[in-house]
C-alpha atoms as a PDB file:
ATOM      1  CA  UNK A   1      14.295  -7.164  20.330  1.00  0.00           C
ATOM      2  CA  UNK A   2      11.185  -5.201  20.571  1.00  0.00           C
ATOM      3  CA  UNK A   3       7.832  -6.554  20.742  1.00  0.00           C
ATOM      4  CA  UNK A   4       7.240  -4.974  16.911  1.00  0.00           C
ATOM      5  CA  UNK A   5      10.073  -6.896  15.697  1.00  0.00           C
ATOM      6  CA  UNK A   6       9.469 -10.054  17.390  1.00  0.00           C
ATOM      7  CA  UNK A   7       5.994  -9.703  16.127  1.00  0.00           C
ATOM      8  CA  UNK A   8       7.563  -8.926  12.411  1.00  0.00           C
ATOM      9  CA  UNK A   9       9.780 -11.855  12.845  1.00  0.00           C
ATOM     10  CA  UNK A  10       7.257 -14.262  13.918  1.00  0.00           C
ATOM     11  CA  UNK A  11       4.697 -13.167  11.002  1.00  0.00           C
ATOM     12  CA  UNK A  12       3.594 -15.222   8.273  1.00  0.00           C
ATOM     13  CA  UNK A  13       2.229 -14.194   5.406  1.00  0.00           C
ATOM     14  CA  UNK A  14      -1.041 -16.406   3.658  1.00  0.00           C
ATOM     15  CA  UNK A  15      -2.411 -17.543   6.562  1.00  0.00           C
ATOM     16  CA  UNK A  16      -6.420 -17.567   6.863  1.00  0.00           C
ATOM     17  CA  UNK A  17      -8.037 -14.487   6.526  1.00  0.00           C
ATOM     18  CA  UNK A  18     -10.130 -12.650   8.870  1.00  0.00           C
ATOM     19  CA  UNK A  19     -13.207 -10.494   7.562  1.00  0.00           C
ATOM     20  CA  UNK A  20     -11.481  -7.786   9.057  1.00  0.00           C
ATOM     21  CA  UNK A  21      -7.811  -7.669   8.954  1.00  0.00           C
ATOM     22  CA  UNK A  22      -5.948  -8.704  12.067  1.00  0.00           C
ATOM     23  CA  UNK A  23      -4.642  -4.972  13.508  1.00  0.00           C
ATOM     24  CA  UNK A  24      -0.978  -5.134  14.723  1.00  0.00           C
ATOM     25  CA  UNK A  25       0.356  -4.188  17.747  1.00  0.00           C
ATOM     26  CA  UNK A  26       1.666  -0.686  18.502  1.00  0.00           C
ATOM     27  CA  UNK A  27       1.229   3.446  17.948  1.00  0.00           C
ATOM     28  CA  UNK A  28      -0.407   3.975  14.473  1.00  0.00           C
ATOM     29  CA  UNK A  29       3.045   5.099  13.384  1.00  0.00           C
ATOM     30  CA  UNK A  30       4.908   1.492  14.129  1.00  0.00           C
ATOM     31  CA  UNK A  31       1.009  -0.316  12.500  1.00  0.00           C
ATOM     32  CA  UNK A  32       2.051   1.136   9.003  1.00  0.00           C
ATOM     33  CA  UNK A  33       5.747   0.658   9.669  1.00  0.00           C
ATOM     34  CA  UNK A  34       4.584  -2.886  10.333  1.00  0.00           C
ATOM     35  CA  UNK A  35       2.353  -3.394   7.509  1.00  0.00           C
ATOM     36  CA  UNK A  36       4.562  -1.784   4.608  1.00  0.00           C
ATOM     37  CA  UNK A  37       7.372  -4.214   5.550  1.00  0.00           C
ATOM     38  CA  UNK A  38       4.602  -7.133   5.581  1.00  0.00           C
ATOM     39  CA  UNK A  39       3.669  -5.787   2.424  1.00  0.00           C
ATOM     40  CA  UNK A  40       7.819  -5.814   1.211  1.00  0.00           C
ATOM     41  CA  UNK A  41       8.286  -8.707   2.045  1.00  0.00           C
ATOM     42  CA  UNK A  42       5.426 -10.439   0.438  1.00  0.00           C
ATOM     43  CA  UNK A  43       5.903  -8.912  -2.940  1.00  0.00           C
ATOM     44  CA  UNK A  44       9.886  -9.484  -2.722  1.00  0.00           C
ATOM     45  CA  UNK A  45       8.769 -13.542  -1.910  1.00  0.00           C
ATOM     46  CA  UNK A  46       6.082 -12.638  -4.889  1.00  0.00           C
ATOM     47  CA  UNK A  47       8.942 -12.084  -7.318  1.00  0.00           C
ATOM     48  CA  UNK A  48      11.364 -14.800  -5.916  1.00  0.00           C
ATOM     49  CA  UNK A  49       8.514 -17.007  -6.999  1.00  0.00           C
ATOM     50  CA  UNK A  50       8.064 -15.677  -9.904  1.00  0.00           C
ATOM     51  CA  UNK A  51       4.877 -14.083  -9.385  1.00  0.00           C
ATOM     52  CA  UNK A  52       3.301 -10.272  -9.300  1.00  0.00           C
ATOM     53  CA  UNK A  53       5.308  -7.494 -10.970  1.00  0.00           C
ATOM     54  CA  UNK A  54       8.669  -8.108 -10.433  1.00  0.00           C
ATOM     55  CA  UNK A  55       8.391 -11.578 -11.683  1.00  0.00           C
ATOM     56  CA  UNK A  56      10.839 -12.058 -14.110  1.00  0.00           C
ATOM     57  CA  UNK A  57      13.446  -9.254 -12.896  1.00  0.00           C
ATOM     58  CA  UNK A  58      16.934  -9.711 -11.922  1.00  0.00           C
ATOM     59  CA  UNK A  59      17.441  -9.795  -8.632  1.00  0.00           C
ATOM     60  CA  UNK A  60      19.598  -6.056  -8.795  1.00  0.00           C
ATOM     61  CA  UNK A  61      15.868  -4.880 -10.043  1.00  0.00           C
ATOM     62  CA  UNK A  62      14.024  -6.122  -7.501  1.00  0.00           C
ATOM     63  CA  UNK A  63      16.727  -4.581  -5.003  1.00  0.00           C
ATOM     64  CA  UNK A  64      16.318  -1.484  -6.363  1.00  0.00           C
ATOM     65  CA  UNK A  65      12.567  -1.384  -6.851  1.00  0.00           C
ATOM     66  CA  UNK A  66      12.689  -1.241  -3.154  1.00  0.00           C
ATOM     67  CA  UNK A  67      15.424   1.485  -2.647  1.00  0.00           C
ATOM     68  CA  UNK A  68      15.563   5.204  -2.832  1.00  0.00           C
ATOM     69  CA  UNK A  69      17.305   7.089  -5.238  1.00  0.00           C
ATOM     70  CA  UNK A  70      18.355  10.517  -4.976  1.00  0.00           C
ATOM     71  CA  UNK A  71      16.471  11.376  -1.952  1.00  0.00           C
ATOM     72  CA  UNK A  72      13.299  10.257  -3.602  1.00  0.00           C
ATOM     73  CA  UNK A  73      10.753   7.482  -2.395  1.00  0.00           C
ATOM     74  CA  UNK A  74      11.683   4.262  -3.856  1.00  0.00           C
ATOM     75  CA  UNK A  75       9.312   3.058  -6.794  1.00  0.00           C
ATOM     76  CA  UNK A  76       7.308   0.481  -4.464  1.00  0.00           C
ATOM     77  CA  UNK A  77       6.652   3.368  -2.172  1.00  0.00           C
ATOM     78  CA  UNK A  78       5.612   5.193  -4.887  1.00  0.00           C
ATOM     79  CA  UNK A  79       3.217   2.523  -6.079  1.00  0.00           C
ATOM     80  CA  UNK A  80       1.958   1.650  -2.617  1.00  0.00           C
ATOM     81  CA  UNK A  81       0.728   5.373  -1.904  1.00  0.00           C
ATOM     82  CA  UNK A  82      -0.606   5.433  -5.646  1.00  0.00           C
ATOM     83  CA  UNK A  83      -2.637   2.416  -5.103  1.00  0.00           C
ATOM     84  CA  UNK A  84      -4.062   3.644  -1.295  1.00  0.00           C
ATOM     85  CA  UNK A  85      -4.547   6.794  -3.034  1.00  0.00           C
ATOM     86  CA  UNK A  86      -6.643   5.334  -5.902  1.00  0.00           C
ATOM     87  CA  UNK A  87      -9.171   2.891  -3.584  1.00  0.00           C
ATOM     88  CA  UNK A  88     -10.069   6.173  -1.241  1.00  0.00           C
ATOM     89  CA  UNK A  89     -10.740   7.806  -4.267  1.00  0.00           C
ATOM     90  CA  UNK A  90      -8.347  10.854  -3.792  1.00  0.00           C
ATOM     91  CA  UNK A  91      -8.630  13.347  -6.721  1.00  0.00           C
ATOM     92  CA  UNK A  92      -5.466  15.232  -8.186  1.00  0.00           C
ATOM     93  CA  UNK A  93      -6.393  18.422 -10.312  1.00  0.00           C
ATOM     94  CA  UNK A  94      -9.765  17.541  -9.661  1.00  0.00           C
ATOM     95  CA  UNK A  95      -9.765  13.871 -11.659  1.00  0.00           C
ATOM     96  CA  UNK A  96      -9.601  10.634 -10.197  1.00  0.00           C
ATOM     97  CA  UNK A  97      -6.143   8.400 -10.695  1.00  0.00           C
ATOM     98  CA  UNK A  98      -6.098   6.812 -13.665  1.00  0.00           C
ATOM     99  CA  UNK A  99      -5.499   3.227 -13.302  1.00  0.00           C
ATOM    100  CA  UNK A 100      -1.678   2.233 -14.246  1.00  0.00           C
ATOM    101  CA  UNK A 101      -0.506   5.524 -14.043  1.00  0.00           C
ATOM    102  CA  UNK A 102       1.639   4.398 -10.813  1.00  0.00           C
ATOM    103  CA  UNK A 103       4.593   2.374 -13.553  1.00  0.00           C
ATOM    104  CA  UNK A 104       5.468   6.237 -14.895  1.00  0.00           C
ATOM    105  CA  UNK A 105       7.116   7.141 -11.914  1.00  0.00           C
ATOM    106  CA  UNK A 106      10.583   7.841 -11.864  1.00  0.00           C
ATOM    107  CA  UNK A 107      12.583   7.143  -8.643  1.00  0.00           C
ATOM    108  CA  UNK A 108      15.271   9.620  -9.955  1.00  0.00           C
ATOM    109  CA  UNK A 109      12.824  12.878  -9.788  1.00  0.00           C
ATOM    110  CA  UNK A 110      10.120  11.482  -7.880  1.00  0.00           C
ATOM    111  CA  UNK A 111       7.461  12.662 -10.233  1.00  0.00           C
ATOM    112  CA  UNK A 112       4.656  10.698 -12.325  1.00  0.00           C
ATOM    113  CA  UNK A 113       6.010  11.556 -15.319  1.00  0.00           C
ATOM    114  CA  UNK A 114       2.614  10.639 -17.803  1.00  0.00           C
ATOM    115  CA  UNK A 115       0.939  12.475 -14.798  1.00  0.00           C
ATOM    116  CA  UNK A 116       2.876  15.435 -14.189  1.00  0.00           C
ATOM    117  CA  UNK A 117       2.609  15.557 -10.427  1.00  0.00           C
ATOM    118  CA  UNK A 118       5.025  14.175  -7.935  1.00  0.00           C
ATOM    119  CA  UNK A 119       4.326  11.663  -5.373  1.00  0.00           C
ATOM    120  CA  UNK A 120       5.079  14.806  -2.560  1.00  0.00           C
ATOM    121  CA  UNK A 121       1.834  15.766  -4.284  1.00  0.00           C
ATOM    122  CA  UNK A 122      -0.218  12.868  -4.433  1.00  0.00           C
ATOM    123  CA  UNK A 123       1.231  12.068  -0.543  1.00  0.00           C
ATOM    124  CA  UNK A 124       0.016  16.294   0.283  1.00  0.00           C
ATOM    125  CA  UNK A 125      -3.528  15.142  -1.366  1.00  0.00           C
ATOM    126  CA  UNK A 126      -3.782  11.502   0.028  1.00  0.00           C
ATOM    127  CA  UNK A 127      -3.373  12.283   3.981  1.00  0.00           C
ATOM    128  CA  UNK A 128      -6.327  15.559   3.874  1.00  0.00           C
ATOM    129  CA  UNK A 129      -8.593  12.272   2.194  1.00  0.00           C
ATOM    130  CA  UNK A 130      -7.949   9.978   4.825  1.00  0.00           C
ATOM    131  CA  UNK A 131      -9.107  12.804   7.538  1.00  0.00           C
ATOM    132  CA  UNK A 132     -12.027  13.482   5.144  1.00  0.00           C
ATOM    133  CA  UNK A 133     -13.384  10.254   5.221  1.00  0.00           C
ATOM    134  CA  UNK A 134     -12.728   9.728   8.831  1.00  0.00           C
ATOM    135  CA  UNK A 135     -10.043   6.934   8.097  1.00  0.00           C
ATOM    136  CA  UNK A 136      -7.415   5.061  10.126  1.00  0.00           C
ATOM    137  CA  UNK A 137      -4.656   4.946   8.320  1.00  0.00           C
ATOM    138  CA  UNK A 138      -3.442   1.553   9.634  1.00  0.00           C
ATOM    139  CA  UNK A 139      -6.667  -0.385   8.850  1.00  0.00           C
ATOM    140  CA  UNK A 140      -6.132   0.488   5.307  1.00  0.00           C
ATOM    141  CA  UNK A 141      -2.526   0.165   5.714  1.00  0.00           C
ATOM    142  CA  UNK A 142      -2.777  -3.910   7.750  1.00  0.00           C
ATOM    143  CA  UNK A 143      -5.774  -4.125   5.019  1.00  0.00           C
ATOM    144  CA  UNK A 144      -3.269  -3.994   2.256  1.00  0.00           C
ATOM    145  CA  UNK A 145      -1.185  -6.267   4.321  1.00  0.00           C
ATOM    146  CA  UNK A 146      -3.965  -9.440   4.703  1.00  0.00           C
ATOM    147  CA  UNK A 147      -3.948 -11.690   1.548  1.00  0.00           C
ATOM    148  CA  UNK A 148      -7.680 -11.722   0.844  1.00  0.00           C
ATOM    149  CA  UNK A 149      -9.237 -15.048  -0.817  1.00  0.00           C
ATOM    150  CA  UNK A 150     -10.614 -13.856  -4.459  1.00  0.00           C
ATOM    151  CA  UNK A 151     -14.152 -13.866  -3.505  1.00  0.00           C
ATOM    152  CA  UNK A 152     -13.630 -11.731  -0.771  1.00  0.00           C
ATOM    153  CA  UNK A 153     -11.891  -8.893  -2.295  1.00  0.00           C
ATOM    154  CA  UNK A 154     -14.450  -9.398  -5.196  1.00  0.00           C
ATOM    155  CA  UNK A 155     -17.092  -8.810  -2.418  1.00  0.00           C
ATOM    156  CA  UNK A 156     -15.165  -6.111  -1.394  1.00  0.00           C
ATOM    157  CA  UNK A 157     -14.677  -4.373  -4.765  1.00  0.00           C
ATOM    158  CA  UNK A 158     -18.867  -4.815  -5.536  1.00  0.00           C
ATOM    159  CA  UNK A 159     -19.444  -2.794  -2.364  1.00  0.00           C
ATOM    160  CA  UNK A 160     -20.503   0.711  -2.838  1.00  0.00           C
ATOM    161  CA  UNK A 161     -17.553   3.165  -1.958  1.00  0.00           C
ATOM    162  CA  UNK A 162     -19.131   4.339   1.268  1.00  0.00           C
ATOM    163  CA  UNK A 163     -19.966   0.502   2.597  1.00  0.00           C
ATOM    164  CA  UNK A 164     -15.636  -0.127   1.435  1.00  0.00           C
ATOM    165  CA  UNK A 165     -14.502   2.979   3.307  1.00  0.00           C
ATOM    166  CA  UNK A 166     -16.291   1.547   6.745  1.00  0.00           C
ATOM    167  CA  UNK A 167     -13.960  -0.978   6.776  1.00  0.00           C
ATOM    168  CA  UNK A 168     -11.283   1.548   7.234  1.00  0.00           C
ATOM    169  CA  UNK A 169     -13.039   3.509  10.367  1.00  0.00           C
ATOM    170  CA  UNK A 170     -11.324   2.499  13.567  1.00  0.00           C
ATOM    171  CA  UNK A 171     -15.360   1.883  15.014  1.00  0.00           C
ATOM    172  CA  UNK A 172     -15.782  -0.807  12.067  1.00  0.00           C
END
C-alpha cells in the first residue's frame, strides 16, 4: 500500500482543528486526490447520518451523486469546483457565481442548466484564478477538507477577501 493510501486509511475526519489546515503528504496532484476523497467520504458519512445534502436520500442517490454519467463529472464534482470557484471569487461572463446555482447541474450534459455554462467552463475559468491570485491549489483543496469549528470559519468568512486568499498561498 502506498504511503497516500495508508495515510487515507489511517485518516479521521473531526478531529481538532489547526488554524491552518494540516497539508497532506505527496505531489500537489496526489494533495487534492487526497483531499477530495477526505471530502467524499465525509459528506457520504454526512448523509449516512442523516446530515448535509444528501440527508434523506436513498442510498442508490447518494451512490450516484458521487458517480459519472455519460462521460460527465459526477454532481459532487460539480458542486465541489462550483463552491472553490465561488470563495476565490472567479467570475463567468463577467458576474460573480450566484449562490445555489451549483443544484442546476445536470450530470447527464454536464452543464449548469439555470446558468448556461458547463462545468468544462467554470473548471477553464477556475484554474487561470487560482494562478491569478498566486494560489496553491491543495491548501484550498486540504482547506475544504479540515472541519472548521463555527467560530472559526465565521472568522474566516468576516475577513476581507485578500486577508482569506493568504491562507491559500503556499508562504502562509
Amino acid at each position: 500500500m502506498s504511503d497516500k493510501a495508508d495515510w487515507l486509511k489511517n485518516a479521521t475526519l473531526g478531529s481538532p482543528t489547526p488554524s491552518r489546515p494540516v497539508t497532506l503528504p505527496g505531489s500537489d496532484a496526489d494533495r487534492i486526490e487526497a483531499a477530495r476523497s477526505l471530502a467524499i467520504q465525509s459528506v457520504r458519512q454526512s448523509a449516512i447520518d442523516g446530515f448535509g445534502s444528501l440527508a434523506g436520500h436513498s442510498p442508490a442517490y447518494v451512490v450516484a451523486y458521487f458517480r459519472e454519467w455519460n462521460g460527465q463529472p459526477s454532481c459532487w464534482l460539480a458542486g465541489h469546483i462550483y463552491f472553490l470557484a465561488r470563495l476565490i471569487e472567479t467570475q463567468m461572463a463577467g458576474k460573480l457565481l450566484p449562490i445555489g446555482g451549483s443544484e442546476s447541474y445536470d450530470g447527464a450534459t454536464g452543464i449548469f442548466d439555470s446558468l448556461n455554462f458547463t462545468l468544462t467552463e467554470l473548471t477553464a475559468a477556475y484554474r487561470p484564478r487560482i494562478l491569478e491570485l498566486g494560489l496553491a491549489e491543495p491548501l484550498i483543496e486540504e482547506w475544504l477538507t479540515t472541519v472548521h469549528p463555527y467560530a472559526e470559519e465565521r472568522e474566516f468568512y468576516a475577513l476581507d477577501f485578500e486577508s482569506r486568499m493568504k491562507r491559500f498561498r503556499r508562504d502562509w
